[in-house]
N, C-alpha and C. Protein backbone atom coordinates (compact mmCIF):
# COMPACT_ATOMS: atom_id res chain seq x y z
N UNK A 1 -50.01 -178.90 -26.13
CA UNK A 1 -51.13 -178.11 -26.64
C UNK A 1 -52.29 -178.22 -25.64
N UNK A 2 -52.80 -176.86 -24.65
CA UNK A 2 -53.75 -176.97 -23.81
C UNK A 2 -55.29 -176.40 -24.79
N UNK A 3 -55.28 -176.31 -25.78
CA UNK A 3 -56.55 -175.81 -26.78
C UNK A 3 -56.93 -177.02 -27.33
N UNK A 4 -58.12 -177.35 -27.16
CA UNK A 4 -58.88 -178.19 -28.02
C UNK A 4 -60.16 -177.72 -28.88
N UNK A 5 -60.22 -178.77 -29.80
CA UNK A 5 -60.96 -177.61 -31.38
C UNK A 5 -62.18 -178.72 -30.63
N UNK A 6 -63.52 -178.41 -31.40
CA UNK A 6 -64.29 -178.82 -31.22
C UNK A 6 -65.44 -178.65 -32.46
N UNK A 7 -66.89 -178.91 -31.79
CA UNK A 7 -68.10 -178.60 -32.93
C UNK A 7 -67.78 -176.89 -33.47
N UNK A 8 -67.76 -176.79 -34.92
CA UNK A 8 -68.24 -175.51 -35.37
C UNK A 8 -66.94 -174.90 -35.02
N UNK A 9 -65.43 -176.05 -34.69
CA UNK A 9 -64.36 -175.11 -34.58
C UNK A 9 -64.56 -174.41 -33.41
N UNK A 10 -65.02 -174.51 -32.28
CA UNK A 10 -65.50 -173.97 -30.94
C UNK A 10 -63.96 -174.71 -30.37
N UNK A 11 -63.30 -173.56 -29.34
CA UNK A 11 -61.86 -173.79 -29.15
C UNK A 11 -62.13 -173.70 -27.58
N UNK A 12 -61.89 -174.74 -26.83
CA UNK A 12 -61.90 -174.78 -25.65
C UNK A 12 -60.39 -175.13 -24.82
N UNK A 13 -60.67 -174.53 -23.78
CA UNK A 13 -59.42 -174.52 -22.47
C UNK A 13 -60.14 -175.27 -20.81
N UNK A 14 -59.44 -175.65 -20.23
CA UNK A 14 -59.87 -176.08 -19.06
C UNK A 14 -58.47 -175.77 -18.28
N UNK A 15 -58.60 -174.97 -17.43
CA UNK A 15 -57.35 -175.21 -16.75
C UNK A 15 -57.09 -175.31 -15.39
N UNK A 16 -58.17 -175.77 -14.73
CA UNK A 16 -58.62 -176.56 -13.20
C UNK A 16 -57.96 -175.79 -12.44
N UNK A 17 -57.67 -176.75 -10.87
CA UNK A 17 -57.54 -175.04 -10.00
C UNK A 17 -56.46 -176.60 -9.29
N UNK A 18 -55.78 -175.85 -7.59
CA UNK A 18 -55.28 -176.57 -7.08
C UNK A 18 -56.43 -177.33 -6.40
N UNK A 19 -55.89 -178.29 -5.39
CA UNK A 19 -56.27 -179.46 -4.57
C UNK A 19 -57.46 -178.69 -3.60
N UNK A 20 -58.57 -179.36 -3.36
CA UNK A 20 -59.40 -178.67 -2.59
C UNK A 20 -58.44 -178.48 -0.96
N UNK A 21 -58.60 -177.01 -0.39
CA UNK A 21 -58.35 -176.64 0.79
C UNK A 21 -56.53 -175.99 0.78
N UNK A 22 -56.28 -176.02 -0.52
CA UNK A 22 -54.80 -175.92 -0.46
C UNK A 22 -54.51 -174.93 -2.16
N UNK A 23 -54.39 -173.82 -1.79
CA UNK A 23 -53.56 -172.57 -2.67
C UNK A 23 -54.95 -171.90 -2.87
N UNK A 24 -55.14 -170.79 -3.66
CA UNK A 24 -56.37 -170.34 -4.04
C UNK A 24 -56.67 -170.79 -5.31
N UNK A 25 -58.23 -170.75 -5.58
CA UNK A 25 -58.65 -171.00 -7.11
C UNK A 25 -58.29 -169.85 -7.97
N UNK A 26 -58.60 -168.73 -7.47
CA UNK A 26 -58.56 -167.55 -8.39
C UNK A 26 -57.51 -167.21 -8.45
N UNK A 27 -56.13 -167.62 -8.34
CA UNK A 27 -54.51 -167.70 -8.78
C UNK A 27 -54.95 -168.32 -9.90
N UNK A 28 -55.07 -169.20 -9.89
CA UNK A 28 -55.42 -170.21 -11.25
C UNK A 28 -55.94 -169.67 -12.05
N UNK A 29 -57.08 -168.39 -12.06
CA UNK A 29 -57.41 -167.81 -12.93
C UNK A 29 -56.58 -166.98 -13.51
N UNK A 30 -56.28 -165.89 -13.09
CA UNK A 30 -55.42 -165.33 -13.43
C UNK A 30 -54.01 -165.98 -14.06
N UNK A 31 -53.27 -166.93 -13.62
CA UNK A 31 -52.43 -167.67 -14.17
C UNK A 31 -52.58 -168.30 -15.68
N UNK A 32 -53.76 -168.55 -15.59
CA UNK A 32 -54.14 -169.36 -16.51
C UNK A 32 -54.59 -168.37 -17.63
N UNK A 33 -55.01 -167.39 -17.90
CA UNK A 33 -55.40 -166.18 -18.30
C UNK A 33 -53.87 -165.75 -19.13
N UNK A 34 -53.13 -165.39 -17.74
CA UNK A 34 -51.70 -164.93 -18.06
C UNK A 34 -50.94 -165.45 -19.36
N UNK A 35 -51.30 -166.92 -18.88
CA UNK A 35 -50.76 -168.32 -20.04
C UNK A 35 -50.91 -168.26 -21.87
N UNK A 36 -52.89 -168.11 -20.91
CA UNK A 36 -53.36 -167.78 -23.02
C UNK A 36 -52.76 -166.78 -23.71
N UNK A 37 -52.36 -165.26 -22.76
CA UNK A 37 -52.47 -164.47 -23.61
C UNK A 37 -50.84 -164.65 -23.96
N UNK A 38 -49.95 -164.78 -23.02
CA UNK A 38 -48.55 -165.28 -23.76
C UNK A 38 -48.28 -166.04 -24.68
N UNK A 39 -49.24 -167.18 -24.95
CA UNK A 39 -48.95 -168.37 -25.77
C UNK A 39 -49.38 -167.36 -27.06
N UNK A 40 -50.75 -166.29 -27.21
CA UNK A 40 -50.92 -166.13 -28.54
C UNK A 40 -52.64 -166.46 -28.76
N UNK A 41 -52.91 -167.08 -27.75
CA UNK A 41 -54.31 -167.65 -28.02
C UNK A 41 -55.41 -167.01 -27.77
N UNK A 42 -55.35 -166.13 -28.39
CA UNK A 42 -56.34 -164.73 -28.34
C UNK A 42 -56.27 -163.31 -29.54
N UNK A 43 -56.64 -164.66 -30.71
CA UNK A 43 -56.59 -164.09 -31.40
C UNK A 43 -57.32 -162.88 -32.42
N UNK A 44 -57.16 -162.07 -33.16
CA UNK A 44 -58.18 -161.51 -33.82
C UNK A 44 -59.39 -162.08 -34.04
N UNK A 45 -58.99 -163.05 -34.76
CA UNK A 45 -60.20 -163.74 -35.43
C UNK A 45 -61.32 -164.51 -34.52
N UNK A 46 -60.84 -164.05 -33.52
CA UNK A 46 -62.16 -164.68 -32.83
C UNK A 46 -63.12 -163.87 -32.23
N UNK A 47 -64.47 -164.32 -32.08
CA UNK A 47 -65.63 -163.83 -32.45
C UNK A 47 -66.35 -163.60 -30.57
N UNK A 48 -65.91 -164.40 -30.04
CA UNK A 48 -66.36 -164.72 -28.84
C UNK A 48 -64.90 -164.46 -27.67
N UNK A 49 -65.28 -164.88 -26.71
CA UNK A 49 -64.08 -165.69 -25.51
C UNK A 49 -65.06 -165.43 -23.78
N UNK A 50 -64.69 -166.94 -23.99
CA UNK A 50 -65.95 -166.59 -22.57
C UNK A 50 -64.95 -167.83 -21.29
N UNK A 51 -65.20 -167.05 -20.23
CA UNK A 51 -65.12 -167.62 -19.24
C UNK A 51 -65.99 -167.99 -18.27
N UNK A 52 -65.86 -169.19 -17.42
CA UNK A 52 -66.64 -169.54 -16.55
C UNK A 52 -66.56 -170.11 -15.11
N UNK A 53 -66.26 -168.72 -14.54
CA UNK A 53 -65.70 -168.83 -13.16
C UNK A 53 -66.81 -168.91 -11.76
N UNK A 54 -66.28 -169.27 -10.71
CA UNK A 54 -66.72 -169.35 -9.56
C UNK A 54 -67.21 -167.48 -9.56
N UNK A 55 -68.28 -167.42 -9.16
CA UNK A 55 -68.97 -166.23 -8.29
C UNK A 55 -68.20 -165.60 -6.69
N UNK A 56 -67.77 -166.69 -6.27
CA UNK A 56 -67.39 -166.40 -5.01
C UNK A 56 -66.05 -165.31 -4.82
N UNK A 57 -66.10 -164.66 -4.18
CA UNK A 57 -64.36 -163.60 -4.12
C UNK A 57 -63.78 -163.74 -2.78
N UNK A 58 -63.69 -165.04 -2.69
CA UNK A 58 -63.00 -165.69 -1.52
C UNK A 58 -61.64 -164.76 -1.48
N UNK A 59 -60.42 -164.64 -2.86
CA UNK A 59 -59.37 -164.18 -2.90
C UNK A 59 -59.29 -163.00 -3.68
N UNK A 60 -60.25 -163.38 -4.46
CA UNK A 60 -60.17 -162.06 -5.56
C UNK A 60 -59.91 -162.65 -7.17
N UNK A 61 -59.54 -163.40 -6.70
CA UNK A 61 -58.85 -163.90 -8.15
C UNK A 61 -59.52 -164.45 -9.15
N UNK A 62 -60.92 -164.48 -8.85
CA UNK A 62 -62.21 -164.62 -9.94
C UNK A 62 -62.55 -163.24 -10.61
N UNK A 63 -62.15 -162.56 -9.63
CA UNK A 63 -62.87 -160.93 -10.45
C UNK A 63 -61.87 -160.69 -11.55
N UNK A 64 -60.24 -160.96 -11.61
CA UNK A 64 -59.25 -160.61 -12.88
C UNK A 64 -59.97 -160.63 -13.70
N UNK A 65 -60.56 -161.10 -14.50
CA UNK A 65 -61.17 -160.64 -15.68
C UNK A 65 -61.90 -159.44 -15.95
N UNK A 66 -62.19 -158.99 -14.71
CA UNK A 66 -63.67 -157.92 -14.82
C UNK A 66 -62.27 -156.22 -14.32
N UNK A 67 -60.91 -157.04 -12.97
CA UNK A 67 -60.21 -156.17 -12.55
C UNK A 67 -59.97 -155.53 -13.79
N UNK A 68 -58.88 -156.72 -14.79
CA UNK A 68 -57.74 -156.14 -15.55
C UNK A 68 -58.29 -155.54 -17.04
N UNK A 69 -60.31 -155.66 -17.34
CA UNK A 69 -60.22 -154.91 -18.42
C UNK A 69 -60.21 -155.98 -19.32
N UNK A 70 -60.52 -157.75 -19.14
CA UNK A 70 -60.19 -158.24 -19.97
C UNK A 70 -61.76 -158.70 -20.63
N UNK A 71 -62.92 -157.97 -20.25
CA UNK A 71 -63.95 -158.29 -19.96
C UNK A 71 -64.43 -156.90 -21.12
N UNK A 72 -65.34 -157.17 -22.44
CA UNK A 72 -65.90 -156.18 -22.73
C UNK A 72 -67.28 -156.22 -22.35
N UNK A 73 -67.90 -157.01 -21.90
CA UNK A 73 -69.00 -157.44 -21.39
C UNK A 73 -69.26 -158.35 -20.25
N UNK A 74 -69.88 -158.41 -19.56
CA UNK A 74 -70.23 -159.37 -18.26
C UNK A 74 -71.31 -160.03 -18.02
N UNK A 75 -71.69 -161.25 -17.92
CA UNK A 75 -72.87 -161.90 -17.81
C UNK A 75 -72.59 -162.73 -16.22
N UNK A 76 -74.03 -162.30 -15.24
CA UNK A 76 -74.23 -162.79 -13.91
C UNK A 76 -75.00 -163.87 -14.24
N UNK A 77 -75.20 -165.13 -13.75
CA UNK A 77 -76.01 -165.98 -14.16
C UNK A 77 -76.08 -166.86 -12.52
């Protein structure tokens, strides 16, 4: 089980990246993305879903969320 419950039932994921200098981070995003939505963990009932990625588009693989549409909203911070 990679979901942990928390305050107020707040459901968190962490799913880290490879070794600094070795594969890309933003594979990991997307991978990891790929993961939730196969497992199921994206469900109706939820109210929110937020991610919190690197800014940088070293590979690209930070923007998947914003590419594939999985994004109804976007916050720059």
């Amino acid at each position: 089980d990679v979901m942990k419950t928390g305050y107020r039932n707040i459901r968190c994921v962490e799913s880290g990246g490879p070794e600094p200098g070795v594969g890309c981070a933003g594979r990991g995003v997307i991978t990891s993305i790929n993961f939730l939505e196969e497992e199921g963990a994206y469900e109706e009932t939820l109210d929110y879903v937020s991610y919190d990625v690197l800014g940088d588009v070293v590979c690209g693989g930070f923007a998947m969320p914003i590419r594939e549409n999985k994004a109804q909203e976007i916050y720059i911070v």
